[in-house]
PDB file of N, CA and C in Angstrom:
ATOM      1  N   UNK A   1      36.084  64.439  72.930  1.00  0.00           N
ATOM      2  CA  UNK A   1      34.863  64.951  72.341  1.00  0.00           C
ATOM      3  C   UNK A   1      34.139  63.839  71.586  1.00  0.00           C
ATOM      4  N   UNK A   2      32.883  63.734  71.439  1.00  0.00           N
ATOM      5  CA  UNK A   2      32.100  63.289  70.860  1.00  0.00           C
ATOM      6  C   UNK A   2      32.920  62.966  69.177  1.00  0.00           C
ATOM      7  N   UNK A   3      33.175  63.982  68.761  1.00  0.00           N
ATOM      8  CA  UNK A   3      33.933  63.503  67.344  1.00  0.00           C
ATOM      9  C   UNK A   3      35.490  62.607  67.208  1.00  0.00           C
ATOM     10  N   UNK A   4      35.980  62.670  68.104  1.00  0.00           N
ATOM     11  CA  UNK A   4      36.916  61.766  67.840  1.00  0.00           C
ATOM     12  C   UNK A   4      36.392  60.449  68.509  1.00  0.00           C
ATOM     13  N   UNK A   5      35.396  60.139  69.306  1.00  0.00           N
ATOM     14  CA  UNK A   5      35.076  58.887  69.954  1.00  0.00           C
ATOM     15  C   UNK A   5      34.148  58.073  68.653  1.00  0.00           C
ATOM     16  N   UNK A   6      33.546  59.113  68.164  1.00  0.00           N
ATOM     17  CA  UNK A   6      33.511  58.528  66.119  1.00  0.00           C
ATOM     18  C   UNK A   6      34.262  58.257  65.547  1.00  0.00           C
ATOM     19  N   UNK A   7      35.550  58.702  65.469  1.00  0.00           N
ATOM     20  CA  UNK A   7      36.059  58.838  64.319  1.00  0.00           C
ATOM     21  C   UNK A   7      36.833  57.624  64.967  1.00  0.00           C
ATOM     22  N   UNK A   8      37.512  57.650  66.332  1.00  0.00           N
ATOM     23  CA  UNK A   8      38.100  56.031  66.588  1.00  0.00           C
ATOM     24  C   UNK A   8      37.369  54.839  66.291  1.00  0.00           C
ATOM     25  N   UNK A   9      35.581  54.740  66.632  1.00  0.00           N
ATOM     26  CA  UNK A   9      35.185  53.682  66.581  1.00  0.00           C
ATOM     27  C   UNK A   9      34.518  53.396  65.317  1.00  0.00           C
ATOM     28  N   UNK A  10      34.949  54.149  64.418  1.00  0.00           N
ATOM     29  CA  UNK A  10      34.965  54.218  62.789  1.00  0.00           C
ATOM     30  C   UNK A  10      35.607  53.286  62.402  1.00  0.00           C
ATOM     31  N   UNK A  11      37.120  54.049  62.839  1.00  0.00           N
ATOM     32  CA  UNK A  11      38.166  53.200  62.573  1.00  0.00           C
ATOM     33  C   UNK A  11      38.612  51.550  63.146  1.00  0.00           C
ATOM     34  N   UNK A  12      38.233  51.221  64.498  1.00  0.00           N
ATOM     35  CA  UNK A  12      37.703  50.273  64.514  1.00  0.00           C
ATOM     36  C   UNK A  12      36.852  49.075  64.284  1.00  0.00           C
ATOM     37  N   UNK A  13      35.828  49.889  63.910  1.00  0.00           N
ATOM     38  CA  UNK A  13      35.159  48.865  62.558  1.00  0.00           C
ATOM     39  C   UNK A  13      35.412  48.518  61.664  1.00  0.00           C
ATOM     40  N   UNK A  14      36.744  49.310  60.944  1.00  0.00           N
ATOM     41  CA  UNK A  14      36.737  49.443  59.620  1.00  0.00           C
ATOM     42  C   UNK A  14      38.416  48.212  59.709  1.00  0.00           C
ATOM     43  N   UNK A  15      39.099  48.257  60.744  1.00  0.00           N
ATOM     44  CA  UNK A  15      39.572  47.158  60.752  1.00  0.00           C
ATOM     45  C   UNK A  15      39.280  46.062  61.292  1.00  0.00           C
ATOM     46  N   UNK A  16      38.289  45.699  61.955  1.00  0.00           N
ATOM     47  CA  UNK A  16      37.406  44.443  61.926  1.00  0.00           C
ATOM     48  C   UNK A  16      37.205  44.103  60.821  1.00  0.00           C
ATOM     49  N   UNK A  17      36.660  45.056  59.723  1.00  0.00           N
ATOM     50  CA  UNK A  17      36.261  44.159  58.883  1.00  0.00           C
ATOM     51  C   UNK A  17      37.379  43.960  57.788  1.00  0.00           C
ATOM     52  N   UNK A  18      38.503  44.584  57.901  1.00  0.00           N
ATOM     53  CA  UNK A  18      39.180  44.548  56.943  1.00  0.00           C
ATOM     54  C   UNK A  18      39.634  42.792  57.490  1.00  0.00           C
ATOM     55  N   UNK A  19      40.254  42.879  58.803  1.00  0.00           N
ATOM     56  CA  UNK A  19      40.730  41.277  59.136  1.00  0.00           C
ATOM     57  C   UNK A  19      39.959  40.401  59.303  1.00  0.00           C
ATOM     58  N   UNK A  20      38.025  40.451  59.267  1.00  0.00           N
ATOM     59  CA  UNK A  20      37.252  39.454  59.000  1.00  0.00           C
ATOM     60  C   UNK A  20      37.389  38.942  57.332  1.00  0.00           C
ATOM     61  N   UNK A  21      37.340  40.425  56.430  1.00  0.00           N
ATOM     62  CA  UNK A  21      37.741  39.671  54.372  1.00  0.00           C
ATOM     63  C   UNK A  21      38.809  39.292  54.627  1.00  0.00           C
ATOM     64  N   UNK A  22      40.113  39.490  55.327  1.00  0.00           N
ATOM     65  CA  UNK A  22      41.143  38.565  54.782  1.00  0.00           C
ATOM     66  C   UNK A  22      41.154  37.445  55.282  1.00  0.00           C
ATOM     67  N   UNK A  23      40.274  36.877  57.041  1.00  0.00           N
ATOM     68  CA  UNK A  23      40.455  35.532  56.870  1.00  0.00           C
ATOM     69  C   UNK A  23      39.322  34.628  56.006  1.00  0.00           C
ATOM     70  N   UNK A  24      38.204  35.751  55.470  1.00  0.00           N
ATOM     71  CA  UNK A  24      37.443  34.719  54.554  1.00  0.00           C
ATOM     72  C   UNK A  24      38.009  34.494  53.754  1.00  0.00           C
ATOM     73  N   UNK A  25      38.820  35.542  52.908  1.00  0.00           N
ATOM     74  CA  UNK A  25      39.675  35.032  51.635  1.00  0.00           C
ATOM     75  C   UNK A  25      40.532  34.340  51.670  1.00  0.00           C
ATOM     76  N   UNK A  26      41.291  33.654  52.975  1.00  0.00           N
ATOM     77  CA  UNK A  26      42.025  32.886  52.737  1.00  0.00           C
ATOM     78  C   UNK A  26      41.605  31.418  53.443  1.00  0.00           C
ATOM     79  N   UNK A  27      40.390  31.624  54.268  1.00  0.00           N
ATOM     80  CA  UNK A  27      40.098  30.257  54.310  1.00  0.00           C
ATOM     81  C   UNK A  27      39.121  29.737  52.773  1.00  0.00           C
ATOM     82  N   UNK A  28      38.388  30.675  52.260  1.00  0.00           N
ATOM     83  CA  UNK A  28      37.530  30.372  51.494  1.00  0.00           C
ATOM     84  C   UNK A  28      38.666  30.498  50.122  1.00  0.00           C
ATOM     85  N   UNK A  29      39.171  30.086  49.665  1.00  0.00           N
ATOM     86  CA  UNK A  29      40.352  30.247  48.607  1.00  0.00           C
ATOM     87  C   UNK A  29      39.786  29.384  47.296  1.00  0.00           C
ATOM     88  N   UNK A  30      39.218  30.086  46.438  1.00  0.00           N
ATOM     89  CA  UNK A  30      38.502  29.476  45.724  1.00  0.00           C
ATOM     90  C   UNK A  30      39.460  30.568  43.849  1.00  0.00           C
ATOM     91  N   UNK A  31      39.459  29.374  43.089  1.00  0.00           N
ATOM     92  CA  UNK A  31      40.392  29.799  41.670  1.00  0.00           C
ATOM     93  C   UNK A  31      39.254  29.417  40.749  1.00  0.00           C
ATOM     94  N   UNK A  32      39.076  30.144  39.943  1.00  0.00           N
ATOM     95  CA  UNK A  32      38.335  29.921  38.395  1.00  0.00           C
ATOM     96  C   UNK A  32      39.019  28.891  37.757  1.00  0.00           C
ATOM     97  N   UNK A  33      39.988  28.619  37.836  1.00  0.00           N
ATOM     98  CA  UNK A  33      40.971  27.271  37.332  1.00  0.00           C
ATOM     99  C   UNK A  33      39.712  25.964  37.729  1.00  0.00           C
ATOM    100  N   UNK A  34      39.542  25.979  38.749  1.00  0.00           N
ATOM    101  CA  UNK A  34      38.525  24.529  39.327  1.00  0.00           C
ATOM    102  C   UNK A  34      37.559  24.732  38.354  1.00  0.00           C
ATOM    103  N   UNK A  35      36.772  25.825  37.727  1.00  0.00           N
ATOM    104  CA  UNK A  35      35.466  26.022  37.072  1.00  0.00           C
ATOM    105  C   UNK A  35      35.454  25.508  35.772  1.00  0.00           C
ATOM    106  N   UNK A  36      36.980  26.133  35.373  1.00  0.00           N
ATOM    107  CA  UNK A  36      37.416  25.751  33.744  1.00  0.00           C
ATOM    108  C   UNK A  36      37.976  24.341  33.977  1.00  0.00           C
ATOM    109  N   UNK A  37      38.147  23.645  34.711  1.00  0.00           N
ATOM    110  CA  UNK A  37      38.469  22.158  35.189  1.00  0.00           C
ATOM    111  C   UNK A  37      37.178  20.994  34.416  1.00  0.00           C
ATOM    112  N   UNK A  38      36.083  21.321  35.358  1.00  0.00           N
ATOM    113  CA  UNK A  38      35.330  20.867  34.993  1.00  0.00           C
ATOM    114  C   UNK A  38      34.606  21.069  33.762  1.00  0.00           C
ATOM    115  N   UNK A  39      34.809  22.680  33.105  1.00  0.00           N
ATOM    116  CA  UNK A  39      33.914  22.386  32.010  1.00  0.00           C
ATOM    117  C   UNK A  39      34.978  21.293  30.845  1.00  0.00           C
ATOM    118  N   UNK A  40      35.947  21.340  31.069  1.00  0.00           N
ATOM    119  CA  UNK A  40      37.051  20.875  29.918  1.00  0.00           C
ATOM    120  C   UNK A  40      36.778  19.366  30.082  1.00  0.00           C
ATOM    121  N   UNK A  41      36.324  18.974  31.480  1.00  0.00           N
ATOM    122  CA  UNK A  41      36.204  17.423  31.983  1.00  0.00           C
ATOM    123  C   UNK A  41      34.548  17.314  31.167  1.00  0.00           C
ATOM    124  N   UNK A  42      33.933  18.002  31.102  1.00  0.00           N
ATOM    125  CA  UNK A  42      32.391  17.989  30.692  1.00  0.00           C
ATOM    126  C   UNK A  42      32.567  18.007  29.071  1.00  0.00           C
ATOM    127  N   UNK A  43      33.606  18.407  28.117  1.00  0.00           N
ATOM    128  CA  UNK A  43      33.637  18.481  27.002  1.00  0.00           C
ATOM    129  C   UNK A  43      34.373  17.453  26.090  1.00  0.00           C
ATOM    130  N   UNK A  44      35.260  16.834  27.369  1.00  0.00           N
ATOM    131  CA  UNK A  44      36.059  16.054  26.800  1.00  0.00           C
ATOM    132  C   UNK A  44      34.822  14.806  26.956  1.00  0.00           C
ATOM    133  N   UNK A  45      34.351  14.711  28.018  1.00  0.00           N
ATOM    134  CA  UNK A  45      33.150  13.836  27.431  1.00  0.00           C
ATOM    135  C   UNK A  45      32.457  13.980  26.626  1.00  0.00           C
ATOM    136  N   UNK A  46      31.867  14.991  26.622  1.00  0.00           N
ATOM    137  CA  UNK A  46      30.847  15.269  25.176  1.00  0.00           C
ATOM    138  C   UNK A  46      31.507  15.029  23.968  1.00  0.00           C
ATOM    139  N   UNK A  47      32.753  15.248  24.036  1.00  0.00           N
ATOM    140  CA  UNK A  47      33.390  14.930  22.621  1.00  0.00           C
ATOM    141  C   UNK A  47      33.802  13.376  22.620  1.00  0.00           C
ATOM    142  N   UNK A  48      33.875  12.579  23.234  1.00  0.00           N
ATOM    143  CA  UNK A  48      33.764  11.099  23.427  1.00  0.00           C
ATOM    144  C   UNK A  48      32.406  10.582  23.027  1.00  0.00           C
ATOM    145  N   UNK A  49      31.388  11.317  23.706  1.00  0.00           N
ATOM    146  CA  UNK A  49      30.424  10.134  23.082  1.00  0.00           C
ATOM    147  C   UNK A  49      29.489  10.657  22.152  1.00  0.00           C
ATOM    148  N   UNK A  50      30.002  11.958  21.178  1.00  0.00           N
ATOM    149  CA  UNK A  50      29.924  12.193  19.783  1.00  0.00           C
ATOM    150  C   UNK A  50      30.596  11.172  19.010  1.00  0.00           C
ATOM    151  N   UNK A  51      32.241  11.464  19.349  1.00  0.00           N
ATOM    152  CA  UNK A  51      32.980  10.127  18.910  1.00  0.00           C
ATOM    153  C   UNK A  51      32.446   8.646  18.746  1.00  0.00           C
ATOM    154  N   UNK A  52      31.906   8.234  20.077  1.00  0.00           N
ATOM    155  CA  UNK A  52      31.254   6.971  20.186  1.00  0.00           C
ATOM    156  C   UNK A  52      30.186   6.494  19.192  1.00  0.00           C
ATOM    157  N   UNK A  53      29.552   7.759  19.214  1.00  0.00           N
ATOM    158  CA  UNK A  53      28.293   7.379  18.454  1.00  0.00           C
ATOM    159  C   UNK A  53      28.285   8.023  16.643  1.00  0.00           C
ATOM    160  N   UNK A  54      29.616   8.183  16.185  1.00  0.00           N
ATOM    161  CA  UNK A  54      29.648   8.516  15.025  1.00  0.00           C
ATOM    162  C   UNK A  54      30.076   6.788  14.817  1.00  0.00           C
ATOM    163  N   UNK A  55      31.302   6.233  15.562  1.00  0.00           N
ATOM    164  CA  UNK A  55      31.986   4.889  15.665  1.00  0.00           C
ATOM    165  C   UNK A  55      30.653   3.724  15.215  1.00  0.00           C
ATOM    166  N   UNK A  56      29.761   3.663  16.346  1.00  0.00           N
ATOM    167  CA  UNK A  56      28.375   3.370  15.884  1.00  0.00           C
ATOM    168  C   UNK A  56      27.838   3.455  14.897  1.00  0.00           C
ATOM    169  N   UNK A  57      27.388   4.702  14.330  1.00  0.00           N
ATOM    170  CA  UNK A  57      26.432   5.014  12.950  1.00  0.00           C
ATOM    171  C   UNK A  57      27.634   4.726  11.798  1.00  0.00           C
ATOM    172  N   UNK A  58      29.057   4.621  12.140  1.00  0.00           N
ATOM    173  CA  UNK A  58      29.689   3.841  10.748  1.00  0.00           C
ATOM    174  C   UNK A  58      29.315   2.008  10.712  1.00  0.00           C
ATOM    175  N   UNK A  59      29.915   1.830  11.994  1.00  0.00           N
ATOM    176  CA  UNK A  59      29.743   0.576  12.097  1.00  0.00           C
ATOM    177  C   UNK A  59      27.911  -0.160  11.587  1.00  0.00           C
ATOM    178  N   UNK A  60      26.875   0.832  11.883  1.00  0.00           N
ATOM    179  CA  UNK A  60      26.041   0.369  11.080  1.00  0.00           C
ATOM    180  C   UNK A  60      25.598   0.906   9.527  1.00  0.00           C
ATOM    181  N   UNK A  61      26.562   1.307   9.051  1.00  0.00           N
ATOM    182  CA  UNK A  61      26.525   1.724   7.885  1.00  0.00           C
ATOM    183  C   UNK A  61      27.339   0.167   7.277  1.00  0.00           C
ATOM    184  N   UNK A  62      28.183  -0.026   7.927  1.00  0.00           N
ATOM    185  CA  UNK A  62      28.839  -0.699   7.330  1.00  0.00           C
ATOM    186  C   UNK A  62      28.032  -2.243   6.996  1.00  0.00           C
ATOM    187  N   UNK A  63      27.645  -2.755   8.326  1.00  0.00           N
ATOM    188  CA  UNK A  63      26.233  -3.723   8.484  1.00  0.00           C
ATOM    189  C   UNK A  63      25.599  -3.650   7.373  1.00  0.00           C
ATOM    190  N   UNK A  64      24.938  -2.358   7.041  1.00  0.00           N
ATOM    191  CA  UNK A  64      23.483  -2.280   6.292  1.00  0.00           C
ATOM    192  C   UNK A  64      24.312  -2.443   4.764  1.00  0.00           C
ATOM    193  N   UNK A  65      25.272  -1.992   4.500  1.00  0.00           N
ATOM    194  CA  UNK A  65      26.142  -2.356   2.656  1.00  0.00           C
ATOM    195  C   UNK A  65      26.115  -4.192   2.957  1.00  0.00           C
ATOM    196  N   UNK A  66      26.416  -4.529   4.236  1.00  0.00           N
ATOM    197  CA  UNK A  66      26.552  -5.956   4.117  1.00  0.00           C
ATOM    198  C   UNK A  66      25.728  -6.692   3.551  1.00  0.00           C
ATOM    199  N   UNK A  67      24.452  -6.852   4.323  1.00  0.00           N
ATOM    200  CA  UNK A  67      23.007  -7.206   4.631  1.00  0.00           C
ATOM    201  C   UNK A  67      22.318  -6.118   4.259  1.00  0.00           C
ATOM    202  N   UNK A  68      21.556  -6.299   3.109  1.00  0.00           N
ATOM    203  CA  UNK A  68      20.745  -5.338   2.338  1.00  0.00           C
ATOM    204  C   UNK A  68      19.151  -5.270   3.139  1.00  0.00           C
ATOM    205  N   UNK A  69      18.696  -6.144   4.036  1.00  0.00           N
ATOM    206  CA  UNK A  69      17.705  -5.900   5.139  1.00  0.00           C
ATOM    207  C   UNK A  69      17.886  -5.681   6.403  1.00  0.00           C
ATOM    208  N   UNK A  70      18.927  -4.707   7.066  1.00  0.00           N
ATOM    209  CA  UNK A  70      18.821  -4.301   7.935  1.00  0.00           C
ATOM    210  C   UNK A  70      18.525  -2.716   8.252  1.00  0.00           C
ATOM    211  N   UNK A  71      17.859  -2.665   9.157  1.00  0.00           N
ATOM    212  CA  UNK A  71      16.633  -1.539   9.551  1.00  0.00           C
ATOM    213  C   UNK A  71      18.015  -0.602  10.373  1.00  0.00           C
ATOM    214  N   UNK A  72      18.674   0.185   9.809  1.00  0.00           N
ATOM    215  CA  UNK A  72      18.960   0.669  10.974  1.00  0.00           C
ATOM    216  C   UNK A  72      18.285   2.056  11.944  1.00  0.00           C
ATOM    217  N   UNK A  73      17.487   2.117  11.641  1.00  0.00           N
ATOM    218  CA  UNK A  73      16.680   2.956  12.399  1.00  0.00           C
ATOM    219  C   UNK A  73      16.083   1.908  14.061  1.00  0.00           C
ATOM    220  N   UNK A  74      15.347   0.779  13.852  1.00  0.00           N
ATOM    221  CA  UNK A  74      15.399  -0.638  14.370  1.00  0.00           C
ATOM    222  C   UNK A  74      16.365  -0.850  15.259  1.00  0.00           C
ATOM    223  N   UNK A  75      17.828  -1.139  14.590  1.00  0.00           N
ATOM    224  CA  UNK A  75      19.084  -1.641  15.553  1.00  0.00           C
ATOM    225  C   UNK A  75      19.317  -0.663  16.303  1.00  0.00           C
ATOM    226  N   UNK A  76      19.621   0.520  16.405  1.00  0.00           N
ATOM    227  CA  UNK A  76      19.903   2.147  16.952  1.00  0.00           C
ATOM    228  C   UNK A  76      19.151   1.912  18.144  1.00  0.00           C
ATOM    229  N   UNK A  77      17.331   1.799  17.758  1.00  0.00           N
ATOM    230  CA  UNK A  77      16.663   2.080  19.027  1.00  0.00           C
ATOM    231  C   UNK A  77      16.670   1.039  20.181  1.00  0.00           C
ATOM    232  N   UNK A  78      16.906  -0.226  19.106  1.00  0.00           N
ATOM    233  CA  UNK A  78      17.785  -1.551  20.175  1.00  0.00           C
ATOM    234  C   UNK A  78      18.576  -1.292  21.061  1.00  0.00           C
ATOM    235  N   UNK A  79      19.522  -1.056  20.171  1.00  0.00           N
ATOM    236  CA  UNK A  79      21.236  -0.630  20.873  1.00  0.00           C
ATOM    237  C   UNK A  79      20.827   0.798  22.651  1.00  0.00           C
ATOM    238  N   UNK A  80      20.173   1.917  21.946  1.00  0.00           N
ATOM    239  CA  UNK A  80      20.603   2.951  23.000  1.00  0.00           C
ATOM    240  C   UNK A  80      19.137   2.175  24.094  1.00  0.00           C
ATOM    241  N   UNK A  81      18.141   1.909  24.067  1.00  0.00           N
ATOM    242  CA  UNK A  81      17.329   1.145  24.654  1.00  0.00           C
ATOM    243  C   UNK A  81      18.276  -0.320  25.683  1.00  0.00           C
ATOM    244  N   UNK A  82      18.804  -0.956  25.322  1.00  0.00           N
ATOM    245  CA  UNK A  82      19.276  -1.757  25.820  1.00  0.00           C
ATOM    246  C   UNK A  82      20.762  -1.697  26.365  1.00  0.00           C
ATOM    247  N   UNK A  83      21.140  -0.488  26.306  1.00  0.00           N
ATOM    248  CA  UNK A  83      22.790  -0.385  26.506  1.00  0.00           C
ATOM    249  C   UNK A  83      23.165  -0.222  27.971  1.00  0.00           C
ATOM    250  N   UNK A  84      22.249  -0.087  29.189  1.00  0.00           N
ATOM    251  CA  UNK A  84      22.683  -0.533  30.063  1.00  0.00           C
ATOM    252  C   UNK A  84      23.065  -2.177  30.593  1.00  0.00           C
ATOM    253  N   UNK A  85      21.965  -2.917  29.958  1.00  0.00           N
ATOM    254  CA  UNK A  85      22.189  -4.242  29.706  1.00  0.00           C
ATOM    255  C   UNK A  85      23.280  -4.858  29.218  1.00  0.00           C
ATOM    256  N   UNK A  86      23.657  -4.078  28.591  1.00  0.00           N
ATOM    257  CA  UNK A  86      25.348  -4.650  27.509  1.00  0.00           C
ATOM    258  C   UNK A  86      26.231  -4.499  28.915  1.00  0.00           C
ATOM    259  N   UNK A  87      26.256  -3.802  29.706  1.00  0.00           N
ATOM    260  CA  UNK A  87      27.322  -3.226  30.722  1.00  0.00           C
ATOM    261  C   UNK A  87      28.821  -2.422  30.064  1.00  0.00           C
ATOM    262  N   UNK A  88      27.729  -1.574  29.309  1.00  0.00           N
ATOM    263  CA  UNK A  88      29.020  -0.515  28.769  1.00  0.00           C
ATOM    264  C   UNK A  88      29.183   0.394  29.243  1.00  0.00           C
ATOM    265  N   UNK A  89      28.268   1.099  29.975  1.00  0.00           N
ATOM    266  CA  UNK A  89      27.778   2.321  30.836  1.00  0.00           C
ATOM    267  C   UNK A  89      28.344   1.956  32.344  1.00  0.00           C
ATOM    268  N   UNK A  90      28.506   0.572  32.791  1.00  0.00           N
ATOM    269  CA  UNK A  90      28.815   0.708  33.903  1.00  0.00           C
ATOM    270  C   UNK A  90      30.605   1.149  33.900  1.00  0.00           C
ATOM    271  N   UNK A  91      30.939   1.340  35.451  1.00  0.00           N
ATOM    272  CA  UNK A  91      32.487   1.207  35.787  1.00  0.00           C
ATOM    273  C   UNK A  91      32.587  -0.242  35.710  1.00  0.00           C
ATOM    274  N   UNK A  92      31.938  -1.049  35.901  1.00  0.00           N
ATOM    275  CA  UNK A  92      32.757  -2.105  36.483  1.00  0.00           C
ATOM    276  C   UNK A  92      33.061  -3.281  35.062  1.00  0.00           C
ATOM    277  N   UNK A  93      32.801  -2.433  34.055  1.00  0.00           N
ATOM    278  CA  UNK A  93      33.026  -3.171  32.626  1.00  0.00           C
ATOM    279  C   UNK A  93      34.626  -3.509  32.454  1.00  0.00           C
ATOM    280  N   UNK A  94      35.386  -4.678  32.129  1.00  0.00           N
ATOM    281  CA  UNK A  94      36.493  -4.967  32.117  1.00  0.00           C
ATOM    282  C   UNK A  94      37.360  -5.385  30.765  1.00  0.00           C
ATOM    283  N   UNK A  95      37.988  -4.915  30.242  1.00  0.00           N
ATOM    284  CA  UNK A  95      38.396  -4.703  28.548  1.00  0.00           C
ATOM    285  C   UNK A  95      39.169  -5.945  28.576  1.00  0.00           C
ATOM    286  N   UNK A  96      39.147  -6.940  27.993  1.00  0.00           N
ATOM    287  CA  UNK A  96      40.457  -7.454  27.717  1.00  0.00           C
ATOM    288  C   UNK A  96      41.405  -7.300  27.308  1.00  0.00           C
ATOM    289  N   UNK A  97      41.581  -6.562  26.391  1.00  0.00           N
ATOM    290  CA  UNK A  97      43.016  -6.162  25.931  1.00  0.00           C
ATOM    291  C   UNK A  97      43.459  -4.853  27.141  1.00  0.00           C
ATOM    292  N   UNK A  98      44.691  -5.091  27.232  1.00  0.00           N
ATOM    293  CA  UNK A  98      45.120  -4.123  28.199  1.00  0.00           C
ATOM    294  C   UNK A  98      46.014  -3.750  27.506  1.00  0.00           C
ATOM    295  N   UNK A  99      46.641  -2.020  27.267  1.00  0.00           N
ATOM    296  CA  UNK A  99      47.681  -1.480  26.370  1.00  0.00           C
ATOM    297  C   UNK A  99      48.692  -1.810  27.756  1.00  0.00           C
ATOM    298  N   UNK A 100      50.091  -1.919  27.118  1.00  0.00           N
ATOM    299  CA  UNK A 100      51.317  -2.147  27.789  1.00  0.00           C
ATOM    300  C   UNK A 100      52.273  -0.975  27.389  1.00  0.00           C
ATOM    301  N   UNK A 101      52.644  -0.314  28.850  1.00  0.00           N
ATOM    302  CA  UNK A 101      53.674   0.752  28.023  1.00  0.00           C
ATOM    303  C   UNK A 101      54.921   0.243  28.704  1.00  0.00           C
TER     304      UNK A 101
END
């Protein structure tokens, strides 16, 4: 009858699609772990070059008690203006001291 030739090709659809979501879900295998990855990689920088630039505004604090005419408003706009030039920003900057473990 007409109603069971529904009700089979119901059911046929309905496992098509059940075994089309499981091979998306397992080729497409994707974890919120990767998401919280990167923001922790995005913060740990941000908290580096807060760090960096507090390291900075002591270090010219310390300058300006030295030398009673230095501008540091002046050196600052020097410094972040010219800091690709220094090659601190690049990778290919090379430390001399190397830690030894």
């Amino acid at each position: 009858t007409n109603f069971d030739i529904q009700i089979a090709q119901t059911t046929i659809v309905f496992i098509q699609y059940l075994l089309i979501s499981i091979r998306y879900r397992m080729e497409a295998y994707e974890t919120i772990g990767g998401l919280f990855k990167d923001l922790k990689q995005d913060y740990i920088e941000n908290k580096l070059n807060v760090r960096l630039l507090a390291v900075v505004a002591l270090i010219l604090d310390v300058l300006e008690k030295l030398v009673e005419s230095i501008d540091i408003h002046d050196i600052t706009t020097k410094i972040i203006d010219n800091i690709e030039s220094f090659g601190l920003l690049s990778n290919n900057y090379h430390f001399k001291y190397q830690a030894t473990t």
